[in-house]
N, C-alpha and C. Protein backbone atom coordinates (compact mmCIF):
# COMPACT_ATOMS: atom_id res chain seq x y z
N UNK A 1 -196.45 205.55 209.32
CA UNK A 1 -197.56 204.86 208.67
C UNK A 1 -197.09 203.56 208.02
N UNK A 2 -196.20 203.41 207.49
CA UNK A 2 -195.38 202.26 206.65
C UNK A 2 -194.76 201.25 208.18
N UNK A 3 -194.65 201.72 209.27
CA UNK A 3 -194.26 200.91 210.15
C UNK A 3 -195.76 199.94 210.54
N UNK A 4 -196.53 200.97 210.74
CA UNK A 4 -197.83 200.36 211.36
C UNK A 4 -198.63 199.86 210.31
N UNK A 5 -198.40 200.08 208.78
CA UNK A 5 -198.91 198.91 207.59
C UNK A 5 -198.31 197.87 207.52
N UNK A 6 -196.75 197.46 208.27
CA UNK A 6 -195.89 196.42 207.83
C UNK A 6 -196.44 195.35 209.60
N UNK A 7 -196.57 196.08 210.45
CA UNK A 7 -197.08 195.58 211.30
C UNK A 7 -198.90 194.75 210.97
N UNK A 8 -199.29 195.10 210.57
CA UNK A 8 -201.09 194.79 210.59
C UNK A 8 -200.41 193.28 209.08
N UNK A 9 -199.82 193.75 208.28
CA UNK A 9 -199.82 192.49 207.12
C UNK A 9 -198.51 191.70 208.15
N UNK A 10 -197.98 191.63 208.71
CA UNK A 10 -197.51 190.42 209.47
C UNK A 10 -198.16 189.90 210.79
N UNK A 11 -199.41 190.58 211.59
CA UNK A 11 -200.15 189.82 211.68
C UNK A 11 -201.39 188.83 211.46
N UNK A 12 -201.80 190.22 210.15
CA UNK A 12 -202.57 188.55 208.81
C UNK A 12 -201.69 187.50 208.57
N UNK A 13 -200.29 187.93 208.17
CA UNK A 13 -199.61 186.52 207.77
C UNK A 13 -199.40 185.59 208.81
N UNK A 14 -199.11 185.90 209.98
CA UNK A 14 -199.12 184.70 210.96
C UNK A 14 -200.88 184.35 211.54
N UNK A 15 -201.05 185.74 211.25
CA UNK A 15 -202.62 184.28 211.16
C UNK A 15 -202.82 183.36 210.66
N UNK A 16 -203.17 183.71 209.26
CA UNK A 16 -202.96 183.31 208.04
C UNK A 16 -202.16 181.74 208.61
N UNK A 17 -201.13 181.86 208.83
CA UNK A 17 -199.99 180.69 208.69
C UNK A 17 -200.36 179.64 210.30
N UNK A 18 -200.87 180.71 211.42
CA UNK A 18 -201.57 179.70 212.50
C UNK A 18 -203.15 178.58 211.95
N UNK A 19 -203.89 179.36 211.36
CA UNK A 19 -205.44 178.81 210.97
C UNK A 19 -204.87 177.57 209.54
N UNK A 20 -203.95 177.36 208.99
CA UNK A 20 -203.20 176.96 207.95
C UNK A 20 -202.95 175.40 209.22
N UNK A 21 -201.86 176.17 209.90
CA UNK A 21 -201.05 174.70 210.72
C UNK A 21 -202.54 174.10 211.66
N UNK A 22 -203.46 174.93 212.06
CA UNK A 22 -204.48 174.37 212.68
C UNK A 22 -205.06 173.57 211.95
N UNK A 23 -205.53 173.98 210.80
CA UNK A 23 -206.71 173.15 209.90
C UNK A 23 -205.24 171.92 209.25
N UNK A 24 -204.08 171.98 208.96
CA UNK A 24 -203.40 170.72 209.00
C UNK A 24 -203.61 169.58 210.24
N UNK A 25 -203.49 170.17 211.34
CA UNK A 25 -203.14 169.61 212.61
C UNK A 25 -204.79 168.44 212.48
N UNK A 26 -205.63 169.26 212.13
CA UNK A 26 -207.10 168.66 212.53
C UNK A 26 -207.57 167.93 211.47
N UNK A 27 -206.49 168.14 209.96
CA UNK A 27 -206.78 166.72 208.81
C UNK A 27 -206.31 165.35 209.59
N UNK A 28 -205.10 165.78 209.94
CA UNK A 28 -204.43 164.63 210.63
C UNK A 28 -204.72 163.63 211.73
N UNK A 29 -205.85 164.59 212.85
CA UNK A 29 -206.54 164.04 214.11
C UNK A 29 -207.54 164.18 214.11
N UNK A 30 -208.50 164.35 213.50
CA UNK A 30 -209.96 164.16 213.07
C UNK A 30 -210.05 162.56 212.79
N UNK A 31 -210.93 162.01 213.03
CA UNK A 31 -211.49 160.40 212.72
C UNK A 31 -212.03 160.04 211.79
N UNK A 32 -212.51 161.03 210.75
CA UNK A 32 -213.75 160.11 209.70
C UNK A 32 -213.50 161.47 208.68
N UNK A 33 -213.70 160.96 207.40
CA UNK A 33 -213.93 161.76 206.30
C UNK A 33 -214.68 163.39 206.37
N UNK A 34 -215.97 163.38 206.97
CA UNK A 34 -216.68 164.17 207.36
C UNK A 34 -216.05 165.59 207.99
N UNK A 35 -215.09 165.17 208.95
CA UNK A 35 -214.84 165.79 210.13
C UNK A 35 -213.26 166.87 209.33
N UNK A 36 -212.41 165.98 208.30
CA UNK A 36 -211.41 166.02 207.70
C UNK A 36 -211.88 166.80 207.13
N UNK A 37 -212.96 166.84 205.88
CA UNK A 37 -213.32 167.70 205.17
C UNK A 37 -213.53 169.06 205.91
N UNK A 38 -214.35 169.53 206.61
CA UNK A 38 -214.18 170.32 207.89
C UNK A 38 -213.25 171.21 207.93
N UNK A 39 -212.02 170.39 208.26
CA UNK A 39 -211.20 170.95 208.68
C UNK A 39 -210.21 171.74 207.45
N UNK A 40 -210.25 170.96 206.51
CA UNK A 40 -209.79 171.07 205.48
C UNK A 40 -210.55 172.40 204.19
N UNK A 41 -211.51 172.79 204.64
CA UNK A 41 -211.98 173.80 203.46
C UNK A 41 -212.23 174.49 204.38
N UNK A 42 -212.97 174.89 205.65
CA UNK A 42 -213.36 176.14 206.33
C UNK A 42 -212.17 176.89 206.70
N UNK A 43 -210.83 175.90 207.90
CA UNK A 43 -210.28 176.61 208.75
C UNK A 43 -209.10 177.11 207.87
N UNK A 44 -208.77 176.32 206.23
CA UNK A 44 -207.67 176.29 205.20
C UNK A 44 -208.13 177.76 204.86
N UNK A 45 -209.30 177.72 204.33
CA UNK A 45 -209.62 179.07 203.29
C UNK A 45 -209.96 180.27 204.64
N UNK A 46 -210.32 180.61 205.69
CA UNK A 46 -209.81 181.50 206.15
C UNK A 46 -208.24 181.45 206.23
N UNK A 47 -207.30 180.69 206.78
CA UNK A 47 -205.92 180.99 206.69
C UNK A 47 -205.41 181.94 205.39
N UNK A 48 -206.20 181.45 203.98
CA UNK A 48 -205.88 182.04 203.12
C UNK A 48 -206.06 183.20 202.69
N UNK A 49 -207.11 183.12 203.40
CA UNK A 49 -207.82 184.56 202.81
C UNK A 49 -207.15 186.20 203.69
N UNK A 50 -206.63 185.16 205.18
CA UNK A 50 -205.96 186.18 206.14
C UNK A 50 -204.59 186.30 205.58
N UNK A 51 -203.76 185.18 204.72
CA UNK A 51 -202.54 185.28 204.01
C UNK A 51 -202.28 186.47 202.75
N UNK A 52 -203.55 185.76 201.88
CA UNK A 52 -203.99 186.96 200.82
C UNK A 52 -203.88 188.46 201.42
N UNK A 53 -205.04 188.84 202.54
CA UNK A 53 -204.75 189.82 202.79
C UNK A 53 -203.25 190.71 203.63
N UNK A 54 -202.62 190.04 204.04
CA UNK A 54 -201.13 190.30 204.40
C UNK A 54 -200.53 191.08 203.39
N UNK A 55 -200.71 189.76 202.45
CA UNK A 55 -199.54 190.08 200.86
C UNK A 55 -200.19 191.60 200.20
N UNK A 56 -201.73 191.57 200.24
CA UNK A 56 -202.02 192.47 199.67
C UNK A 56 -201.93 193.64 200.35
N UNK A 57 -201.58 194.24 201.62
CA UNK A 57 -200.86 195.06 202.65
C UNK A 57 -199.51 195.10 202.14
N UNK A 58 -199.01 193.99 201.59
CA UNK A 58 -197.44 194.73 201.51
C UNK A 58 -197.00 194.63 200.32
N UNK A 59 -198.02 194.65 199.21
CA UNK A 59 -197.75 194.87 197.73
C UNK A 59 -198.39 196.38 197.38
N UNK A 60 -197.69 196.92 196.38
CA UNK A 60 -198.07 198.38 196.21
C UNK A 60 -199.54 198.23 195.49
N UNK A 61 -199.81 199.57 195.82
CA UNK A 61 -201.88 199.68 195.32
C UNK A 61 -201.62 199.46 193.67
N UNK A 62 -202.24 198.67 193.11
CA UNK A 62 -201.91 198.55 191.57
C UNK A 62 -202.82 197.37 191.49
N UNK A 63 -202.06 196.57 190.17
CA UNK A 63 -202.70 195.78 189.72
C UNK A 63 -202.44 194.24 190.49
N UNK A 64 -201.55 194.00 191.15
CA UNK A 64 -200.55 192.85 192.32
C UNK A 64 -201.96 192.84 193.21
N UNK A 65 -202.67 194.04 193.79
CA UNK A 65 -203.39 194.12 194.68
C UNK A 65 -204.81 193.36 194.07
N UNK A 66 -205.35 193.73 192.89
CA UNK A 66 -206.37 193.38 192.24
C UNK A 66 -206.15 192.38 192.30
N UNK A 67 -204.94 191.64 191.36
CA UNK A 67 -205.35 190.08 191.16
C UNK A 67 -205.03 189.43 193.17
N UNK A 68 -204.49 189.90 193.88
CA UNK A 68 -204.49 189.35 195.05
C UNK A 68 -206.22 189.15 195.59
N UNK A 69 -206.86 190.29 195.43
CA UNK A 69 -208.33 190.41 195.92
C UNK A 69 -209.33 189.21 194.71
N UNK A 70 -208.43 189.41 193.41
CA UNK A 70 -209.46 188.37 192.48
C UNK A 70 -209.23 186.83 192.67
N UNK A 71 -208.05 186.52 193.71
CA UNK A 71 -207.74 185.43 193.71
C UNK A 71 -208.56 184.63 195.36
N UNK A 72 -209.25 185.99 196.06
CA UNK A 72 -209.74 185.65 197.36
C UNK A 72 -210.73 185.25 197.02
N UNK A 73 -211.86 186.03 195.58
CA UNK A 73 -212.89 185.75 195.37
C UNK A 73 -212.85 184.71 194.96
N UNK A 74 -212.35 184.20 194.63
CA UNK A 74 -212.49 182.79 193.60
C UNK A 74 -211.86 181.72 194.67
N UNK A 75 -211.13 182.05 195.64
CA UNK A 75 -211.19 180.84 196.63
C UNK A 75 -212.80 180.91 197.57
N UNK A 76 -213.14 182.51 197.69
CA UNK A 76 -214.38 181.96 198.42
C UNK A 76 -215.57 181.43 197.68
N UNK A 77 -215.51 181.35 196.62
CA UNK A 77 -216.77 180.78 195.71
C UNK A 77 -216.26 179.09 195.50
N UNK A 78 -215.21 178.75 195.25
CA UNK A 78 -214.54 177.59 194.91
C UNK A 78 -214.55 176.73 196.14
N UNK A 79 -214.22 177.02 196.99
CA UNK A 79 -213.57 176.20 198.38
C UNK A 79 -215.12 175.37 198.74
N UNK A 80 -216.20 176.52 199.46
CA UNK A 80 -217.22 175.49 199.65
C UNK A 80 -218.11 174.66 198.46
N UNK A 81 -217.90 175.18 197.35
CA UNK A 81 -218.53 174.41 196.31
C UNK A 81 -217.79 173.09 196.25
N UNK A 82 -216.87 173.23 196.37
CA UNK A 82 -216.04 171.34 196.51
C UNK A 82 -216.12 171.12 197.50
N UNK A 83 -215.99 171.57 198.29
CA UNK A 83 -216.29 171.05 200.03
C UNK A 83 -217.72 170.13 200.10
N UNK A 84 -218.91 170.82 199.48
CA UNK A 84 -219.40 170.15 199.01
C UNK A 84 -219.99 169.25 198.50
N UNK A 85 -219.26 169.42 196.90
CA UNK A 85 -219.22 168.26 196.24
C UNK A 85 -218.40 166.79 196.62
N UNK A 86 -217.94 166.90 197.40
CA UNK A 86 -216.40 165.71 197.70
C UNK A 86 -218.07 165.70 199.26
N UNK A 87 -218.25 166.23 199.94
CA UNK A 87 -219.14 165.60 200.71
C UNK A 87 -220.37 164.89 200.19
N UNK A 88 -221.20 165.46 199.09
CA UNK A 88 -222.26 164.87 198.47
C UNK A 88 -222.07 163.32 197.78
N UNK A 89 -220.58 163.56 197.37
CA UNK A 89 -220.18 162.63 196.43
C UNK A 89 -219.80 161.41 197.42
N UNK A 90 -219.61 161.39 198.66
CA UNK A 90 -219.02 160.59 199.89
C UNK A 90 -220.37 160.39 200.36
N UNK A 91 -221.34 161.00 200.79
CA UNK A 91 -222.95 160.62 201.10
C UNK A 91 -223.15 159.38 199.79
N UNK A 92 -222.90 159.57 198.28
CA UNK A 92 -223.68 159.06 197.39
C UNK A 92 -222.95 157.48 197.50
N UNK A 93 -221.29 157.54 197.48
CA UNK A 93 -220.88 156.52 197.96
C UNK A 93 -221.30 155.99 198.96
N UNK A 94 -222.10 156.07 199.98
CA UNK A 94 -222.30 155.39 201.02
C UNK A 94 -221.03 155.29 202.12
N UNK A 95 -220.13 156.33 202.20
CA UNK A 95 -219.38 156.56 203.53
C UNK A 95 -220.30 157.25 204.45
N UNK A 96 -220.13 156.35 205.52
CA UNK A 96 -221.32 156.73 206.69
C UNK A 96 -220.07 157.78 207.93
N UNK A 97 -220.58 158.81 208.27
CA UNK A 97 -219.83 159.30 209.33
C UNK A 97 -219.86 158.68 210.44
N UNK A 98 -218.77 159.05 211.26
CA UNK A 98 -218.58 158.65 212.75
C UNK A 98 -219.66 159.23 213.83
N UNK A 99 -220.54 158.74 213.76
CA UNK A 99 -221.83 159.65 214.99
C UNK A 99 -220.99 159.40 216.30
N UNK A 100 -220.57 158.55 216.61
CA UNK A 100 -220.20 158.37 218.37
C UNK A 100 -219.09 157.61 218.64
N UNK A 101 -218.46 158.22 219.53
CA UNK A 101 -217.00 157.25 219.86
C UNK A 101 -217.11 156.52 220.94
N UNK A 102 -216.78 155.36 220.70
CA UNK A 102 -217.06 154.19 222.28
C UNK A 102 -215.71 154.63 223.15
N UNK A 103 -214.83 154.68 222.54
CA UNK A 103 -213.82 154.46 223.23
C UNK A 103 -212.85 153.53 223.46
N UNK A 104 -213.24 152.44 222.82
CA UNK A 104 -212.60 151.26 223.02
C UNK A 104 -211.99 150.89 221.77
């Protein structure tokens, strides 16, 4: 049982750590603010939340586990509320997104 619990939290953690290097990869090659943000709060906070749950697989049932689970809730309430705000606040500035790529 301890083989096949150490197995399931190291493949949250390399999830976790793939959806992490993805949502980096796509701050970096994305074109416009819009698209960055995107990438940056959806594909980040699942990575985390699949990381969180790893750690909390291979920390004993106690209180390590609680604050691991109190720290998921508060990224999922937190993450899109600034995601958000940093978009509303970029609409109010007048950054216009990229609708179409010419190509040239």
């Amino acid at each position: 049982m301890n083989t096949l619990l150490d197995l399931f939290s190291w493949i949250s953690l390399m999830a976790g750590s793939s959806f992490i290097i993805i949502g980096t990869i796509g701050l970096v090659r994305f074109p416009d603010f819009f698209t960055r943000l995107h990438a940056a709060s959806i594909v980040d906070t699942l990575g985390c939340i699949f990381i969180m749950f790893g750690l909390m697989l291979q920390a004993d049932p106690g209180i390590v586990t609680v604050k691991l689970f109190f720290i998921v809730v508060f990224i999922l309430f937190t993450t899109p509320a600034a995601a958000h705000a940093l978009a509303k606040a970029a609409l109010h500035g007048e950054v216009k997104p990229l609708l179409h790529n010419t190509g040239e």
